[in-house]
C-alpha atoms as a PDB file:
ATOM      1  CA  UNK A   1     249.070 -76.903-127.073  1.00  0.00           C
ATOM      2  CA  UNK A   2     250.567 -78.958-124.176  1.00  0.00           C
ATOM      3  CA  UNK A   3     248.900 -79.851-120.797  1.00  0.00           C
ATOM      4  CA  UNK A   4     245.589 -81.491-119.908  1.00  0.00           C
ATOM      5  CA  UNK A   5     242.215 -80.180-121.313  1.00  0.00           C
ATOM      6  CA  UNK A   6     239.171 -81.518-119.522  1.00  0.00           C
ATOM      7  CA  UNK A   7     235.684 -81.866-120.584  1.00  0.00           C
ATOM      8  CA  UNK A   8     232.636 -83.566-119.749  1.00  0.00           C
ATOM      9  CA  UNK A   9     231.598 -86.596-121.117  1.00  0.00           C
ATOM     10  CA  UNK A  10     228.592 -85.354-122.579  1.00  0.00           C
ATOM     11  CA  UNK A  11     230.667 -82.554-124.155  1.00  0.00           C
ATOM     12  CA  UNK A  12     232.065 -82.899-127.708  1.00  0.00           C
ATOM     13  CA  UNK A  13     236.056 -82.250-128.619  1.00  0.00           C
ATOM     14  CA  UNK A  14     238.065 -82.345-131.838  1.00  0.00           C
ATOM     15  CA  UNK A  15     241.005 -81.646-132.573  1.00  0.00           C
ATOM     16  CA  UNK A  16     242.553 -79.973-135.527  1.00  0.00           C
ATOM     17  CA  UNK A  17     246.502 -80.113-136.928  1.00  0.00           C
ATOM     18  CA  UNK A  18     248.366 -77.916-139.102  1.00  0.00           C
ATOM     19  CA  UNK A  19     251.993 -77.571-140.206  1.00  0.00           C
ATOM     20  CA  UNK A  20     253.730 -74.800-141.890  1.00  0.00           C
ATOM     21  CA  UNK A  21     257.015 -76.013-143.017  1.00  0.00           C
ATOM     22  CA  UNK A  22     259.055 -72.908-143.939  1.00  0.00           C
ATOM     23  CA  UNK A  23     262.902 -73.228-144.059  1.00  0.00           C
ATOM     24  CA  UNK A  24     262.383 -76.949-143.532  1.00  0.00           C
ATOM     25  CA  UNK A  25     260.779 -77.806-146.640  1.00  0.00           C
ATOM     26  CA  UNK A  26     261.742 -80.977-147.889  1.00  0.00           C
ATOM     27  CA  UNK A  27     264.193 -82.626-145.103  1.00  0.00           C
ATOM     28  CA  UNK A  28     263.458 -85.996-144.785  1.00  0.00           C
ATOM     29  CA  UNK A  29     261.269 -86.550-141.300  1.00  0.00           C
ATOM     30  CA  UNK A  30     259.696 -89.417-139.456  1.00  0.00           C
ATOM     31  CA  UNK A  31     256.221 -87.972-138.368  1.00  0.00           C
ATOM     32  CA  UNK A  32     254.214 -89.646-135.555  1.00  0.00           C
ATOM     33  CA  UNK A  33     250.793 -88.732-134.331  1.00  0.00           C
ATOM     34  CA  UNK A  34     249.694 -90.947-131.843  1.00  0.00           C
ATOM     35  CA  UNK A  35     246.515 -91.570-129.065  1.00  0.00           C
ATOM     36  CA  UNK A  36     246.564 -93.378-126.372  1.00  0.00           C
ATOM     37  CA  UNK A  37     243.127 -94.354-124.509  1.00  0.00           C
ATOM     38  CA  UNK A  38     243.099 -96.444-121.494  1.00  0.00           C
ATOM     39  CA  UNK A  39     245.611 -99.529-122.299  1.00  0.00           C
ATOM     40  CA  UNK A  40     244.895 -98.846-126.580  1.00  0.00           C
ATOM     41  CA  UNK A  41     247.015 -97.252-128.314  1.00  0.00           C
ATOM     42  CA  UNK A  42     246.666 -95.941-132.235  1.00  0.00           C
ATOM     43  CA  UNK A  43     248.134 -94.127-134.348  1.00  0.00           C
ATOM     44  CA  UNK A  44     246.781 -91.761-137.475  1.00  0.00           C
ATOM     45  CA  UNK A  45     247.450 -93.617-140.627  1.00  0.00           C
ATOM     46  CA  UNK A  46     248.622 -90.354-143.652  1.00  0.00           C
ATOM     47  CA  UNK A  47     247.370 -92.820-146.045  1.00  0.00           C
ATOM     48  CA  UNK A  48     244.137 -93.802-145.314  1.00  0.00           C
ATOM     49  CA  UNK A  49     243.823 -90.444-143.365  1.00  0.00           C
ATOM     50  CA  UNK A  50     242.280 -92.747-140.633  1.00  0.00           C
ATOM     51  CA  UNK A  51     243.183 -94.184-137.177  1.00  0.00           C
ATOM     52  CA  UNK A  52     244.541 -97.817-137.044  1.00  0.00           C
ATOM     53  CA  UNK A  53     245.431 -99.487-133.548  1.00  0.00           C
ATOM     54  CA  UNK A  54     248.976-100.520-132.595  1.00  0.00           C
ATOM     55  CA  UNK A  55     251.762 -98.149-133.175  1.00  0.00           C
ATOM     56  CA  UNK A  56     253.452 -97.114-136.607  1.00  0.00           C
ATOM     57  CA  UNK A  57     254.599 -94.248-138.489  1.00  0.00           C
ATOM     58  CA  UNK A  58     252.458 -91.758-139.688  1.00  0.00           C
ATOM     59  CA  UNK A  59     254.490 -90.073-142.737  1.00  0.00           C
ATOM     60  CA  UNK A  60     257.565 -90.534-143.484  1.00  0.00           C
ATOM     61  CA  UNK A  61     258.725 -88.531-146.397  1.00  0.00           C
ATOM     62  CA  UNK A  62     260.529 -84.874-146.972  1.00  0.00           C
ATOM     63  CA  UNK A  63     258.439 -82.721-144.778  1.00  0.00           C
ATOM     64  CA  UNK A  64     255.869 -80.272-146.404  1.00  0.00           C
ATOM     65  CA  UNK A  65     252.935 -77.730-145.693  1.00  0.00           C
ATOM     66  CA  UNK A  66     249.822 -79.613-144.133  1.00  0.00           C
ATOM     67  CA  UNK A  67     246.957 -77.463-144.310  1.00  0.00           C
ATOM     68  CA  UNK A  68     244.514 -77.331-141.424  1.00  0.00           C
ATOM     69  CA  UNK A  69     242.343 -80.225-140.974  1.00  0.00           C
ATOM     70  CA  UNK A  70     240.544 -82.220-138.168  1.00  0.00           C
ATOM     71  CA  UNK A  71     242.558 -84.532-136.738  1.00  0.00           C
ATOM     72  CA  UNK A  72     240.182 -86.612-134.163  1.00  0.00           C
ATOM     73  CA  UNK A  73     236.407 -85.601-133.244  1.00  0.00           C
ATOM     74  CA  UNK A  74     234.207 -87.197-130.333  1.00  0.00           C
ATOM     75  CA  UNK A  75     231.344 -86.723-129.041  1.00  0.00           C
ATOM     76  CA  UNK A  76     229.335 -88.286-126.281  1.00  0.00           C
ATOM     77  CA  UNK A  77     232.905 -90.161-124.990  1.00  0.00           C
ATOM     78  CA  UNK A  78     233.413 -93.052-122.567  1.00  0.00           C
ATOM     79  CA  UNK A  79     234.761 -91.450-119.175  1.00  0.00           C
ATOM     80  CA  UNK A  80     238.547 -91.822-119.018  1.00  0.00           C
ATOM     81  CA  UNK A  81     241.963 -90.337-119.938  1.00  0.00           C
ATOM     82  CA  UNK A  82     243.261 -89.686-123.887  1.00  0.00           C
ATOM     83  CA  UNK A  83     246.416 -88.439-124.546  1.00  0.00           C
ATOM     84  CA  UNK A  84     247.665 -87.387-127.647  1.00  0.00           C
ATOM     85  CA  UNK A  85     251.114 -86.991-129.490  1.00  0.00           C
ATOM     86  CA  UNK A  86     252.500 -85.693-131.949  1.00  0.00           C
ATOM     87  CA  UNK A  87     256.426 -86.117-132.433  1.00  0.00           C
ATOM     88  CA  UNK A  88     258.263 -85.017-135.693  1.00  0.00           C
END
């Protein structure tokens, strides 16, 4: 999905990522999945499966099948702008 999704504060979100490889399978990639909230930024640590502030890679590696999983889940969240990326 790209473009701005909107909720209410009081409203919930997550957010879920999957990757089918296909022909790809196993050329070496540079993946970055990153958030940005207010002047913070993060970015999802594959190793810890977590979300650690500053900026760094998240998996770097021949590229593979990632099967569906959540990504990022809120509830209840502070008023203000997120954005997220994901570059590969």
């Amino acid at each position: 999905m790209d473009g701005a999704v909107t909720i209410a504060s009081d409203d919930s979100l997550a957010i879920s990522l999957q990757l089918t490889a296909g022909s790809t399978t196993g050329i070496p990639v540079e993946m970055l999945i990153t958030a940005q909230a207010g002047s913070a930024t993060f970015y999802f640590d594959a190793i810890s499966l977590g979300w650690l502030p500053g900026e760094g890679i998240t998996y770097s590696g021949a590229i593979v099948d990632v099967p569906e999983f959540e990504l990022f889940s809120i509830a209840n969240s502070p008023v203000g702008t997120y954005d997220f990326n994901f570059d590969l």
